[in-house]
Each structure stands twice: as C-alpha cells, then as structure tokens.
C-alpha atoms as a PDB file:
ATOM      1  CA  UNK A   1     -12.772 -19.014 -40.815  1.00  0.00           C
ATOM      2  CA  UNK A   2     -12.048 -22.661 -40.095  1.00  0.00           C
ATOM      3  CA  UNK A   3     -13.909 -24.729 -37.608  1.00  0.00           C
ATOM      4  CA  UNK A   4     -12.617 -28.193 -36.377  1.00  0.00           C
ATOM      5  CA  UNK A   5     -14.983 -30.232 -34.846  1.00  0.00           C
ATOM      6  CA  UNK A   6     -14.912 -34.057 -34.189  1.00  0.00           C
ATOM      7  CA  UNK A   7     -17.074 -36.451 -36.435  1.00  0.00           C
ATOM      8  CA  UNK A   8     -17.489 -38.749 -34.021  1.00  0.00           C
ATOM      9  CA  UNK A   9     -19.433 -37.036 -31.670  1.00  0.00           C
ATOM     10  CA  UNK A  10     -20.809 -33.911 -33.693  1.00  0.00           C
ATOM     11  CA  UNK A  11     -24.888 -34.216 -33.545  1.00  0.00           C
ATOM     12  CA  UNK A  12     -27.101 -32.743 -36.081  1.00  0.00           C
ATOM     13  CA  UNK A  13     -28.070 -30.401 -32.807  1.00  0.00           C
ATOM     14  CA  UNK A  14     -24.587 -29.093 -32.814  1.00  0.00           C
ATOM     15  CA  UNK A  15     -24.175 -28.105 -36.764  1.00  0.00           C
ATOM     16  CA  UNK A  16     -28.057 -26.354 -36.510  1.00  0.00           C
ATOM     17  CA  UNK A  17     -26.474 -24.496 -33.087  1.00  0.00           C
ATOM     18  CA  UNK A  18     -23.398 -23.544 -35.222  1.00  0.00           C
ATOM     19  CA  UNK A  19     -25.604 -22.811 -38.162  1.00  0.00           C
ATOM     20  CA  UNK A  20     -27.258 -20.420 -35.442  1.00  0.00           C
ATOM     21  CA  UNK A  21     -23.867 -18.576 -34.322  1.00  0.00           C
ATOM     22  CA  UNK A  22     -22.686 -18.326 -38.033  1.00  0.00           C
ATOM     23  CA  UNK A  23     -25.724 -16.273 -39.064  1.00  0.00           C
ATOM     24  CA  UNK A  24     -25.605 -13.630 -35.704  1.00  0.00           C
ATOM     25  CA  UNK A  25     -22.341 -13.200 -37.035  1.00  0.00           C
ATOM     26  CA  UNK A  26     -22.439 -12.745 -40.688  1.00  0.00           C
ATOM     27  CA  UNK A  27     -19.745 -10.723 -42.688  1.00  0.00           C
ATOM     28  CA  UNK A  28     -17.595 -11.374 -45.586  1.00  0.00           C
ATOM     29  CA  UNK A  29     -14.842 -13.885 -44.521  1.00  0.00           C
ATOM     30  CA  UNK A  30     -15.572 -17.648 -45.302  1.00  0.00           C
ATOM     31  CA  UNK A  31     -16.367 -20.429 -43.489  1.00  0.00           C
ATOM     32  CA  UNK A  32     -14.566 -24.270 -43.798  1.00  0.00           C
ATOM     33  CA  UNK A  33     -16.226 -26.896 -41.489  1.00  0.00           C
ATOM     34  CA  UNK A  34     -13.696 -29.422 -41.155  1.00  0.00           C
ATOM     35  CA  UNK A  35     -15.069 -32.538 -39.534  1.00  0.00           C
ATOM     36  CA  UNK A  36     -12.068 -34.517 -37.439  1.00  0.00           C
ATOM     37  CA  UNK A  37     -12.366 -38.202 -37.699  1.00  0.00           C
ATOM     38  CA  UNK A  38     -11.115 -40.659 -35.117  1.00  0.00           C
ATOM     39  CA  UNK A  39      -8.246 -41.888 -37.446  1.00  0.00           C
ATOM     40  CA  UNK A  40      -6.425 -38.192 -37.963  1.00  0.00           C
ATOM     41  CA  UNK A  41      -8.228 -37.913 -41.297  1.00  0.00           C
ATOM     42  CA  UNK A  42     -10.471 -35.152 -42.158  1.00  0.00           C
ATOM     43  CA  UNK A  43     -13.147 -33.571 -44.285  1.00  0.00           C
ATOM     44  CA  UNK A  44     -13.177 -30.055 -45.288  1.00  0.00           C
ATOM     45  CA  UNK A  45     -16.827 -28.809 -46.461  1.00  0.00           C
ATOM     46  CA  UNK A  46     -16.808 -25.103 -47.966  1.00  0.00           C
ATOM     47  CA  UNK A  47     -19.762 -23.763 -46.115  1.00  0.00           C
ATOM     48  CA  UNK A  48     -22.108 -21.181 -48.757  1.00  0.00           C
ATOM     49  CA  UNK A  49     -22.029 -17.820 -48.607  1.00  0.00           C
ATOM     50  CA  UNK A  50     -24.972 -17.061 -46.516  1.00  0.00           C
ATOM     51  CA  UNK A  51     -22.619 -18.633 -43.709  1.00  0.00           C
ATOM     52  CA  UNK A  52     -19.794 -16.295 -44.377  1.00  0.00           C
ATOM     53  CA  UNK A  53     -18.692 -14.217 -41.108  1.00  0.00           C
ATOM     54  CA  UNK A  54     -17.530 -11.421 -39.368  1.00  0.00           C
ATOM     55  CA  UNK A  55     -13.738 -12.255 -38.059  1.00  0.00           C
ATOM     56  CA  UNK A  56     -14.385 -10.951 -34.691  1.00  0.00           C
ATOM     57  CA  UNK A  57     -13.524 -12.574 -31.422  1.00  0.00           C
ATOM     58  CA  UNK A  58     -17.185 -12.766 -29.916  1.00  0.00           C
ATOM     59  CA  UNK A  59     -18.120 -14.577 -33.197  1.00  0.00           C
ATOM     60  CA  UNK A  60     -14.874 -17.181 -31.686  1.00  0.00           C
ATOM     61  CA  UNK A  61     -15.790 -16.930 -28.167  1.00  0.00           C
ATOM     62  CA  UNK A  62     -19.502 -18.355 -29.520  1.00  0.00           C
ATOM     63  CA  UNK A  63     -18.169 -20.892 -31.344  1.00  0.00           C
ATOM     64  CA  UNK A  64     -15.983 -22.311 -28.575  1.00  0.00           C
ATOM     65  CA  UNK A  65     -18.663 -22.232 -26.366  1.00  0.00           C
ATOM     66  CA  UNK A  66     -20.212 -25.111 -28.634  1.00  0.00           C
ATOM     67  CA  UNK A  67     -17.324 -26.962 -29.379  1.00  0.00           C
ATOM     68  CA  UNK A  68     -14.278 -26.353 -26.939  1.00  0.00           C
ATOM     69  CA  UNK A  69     -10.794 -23.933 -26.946  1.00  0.00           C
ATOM     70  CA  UNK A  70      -9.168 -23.887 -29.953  1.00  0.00           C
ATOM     71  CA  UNK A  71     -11.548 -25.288 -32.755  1.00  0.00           C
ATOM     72  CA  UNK A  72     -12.035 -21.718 -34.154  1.00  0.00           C
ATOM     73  CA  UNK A  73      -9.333 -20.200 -36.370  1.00  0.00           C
ATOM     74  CA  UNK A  74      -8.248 -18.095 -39.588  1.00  0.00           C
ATOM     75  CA  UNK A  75      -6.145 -18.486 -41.901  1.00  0.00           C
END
C-alpha cells in the first residue's frame, strides 16, 4: 500500500487520523507514506509493521476520505 500525500499541507492531525484508519484496517500488505513536496520531489517512509493492512477497498475509500481521490494505491 502506497499513500501520497502533500508535505506542504499534511498536519500532524492528518498522519494521527491516518495512523487511526491504518490500524481498523490491519492485515499483512505494507504500508509506504510518501510525502509530495511542492518541487515534484518526494520522500518515501516504510511505515512498521503494526501499520501493515488489509488491501481492501473500504480500507481505500477511508483513506481518500482524509486525503482526496487517488492518493491510495498498490503496487
């Protein structure tokens, strides 16, 4: 599971709300957080294992309720 979300305006709020959705959804797949800067770059942090997930579409839906269409994915 990777999960784009902009640097820029990310707020500590946000991560503990993802934090939140990445635990009611727990499972064996692993997460990335890959925070978007402004200038195209990016950093990808290997979330730990207590934040792996289930790859299931309400565990998506969740996530792009935080952070907008399309910032959920796997690959």
């Amino acid at each position: 599971m990777h999960i784009q979300v902009p640097y820029d305006i990310t707020t500590k709020e946000d991560l503990l709300a993802l934090r939140g959705v990445l635990t009611q959804h727990q499972g064996n797949c692993r997460a990335f957080l890959h925070l978007m800067r402004p200038d195209y770059s990016e950093t990808v942090i290997a979330l730990p294992h207590d934040l792996s997930v289930a790859p299931t579409r309400a565990m998506v839906v969740a996530i792009e309720r935080l952070f907008g269409n399309g910032v959920a994915s796997f690959r």
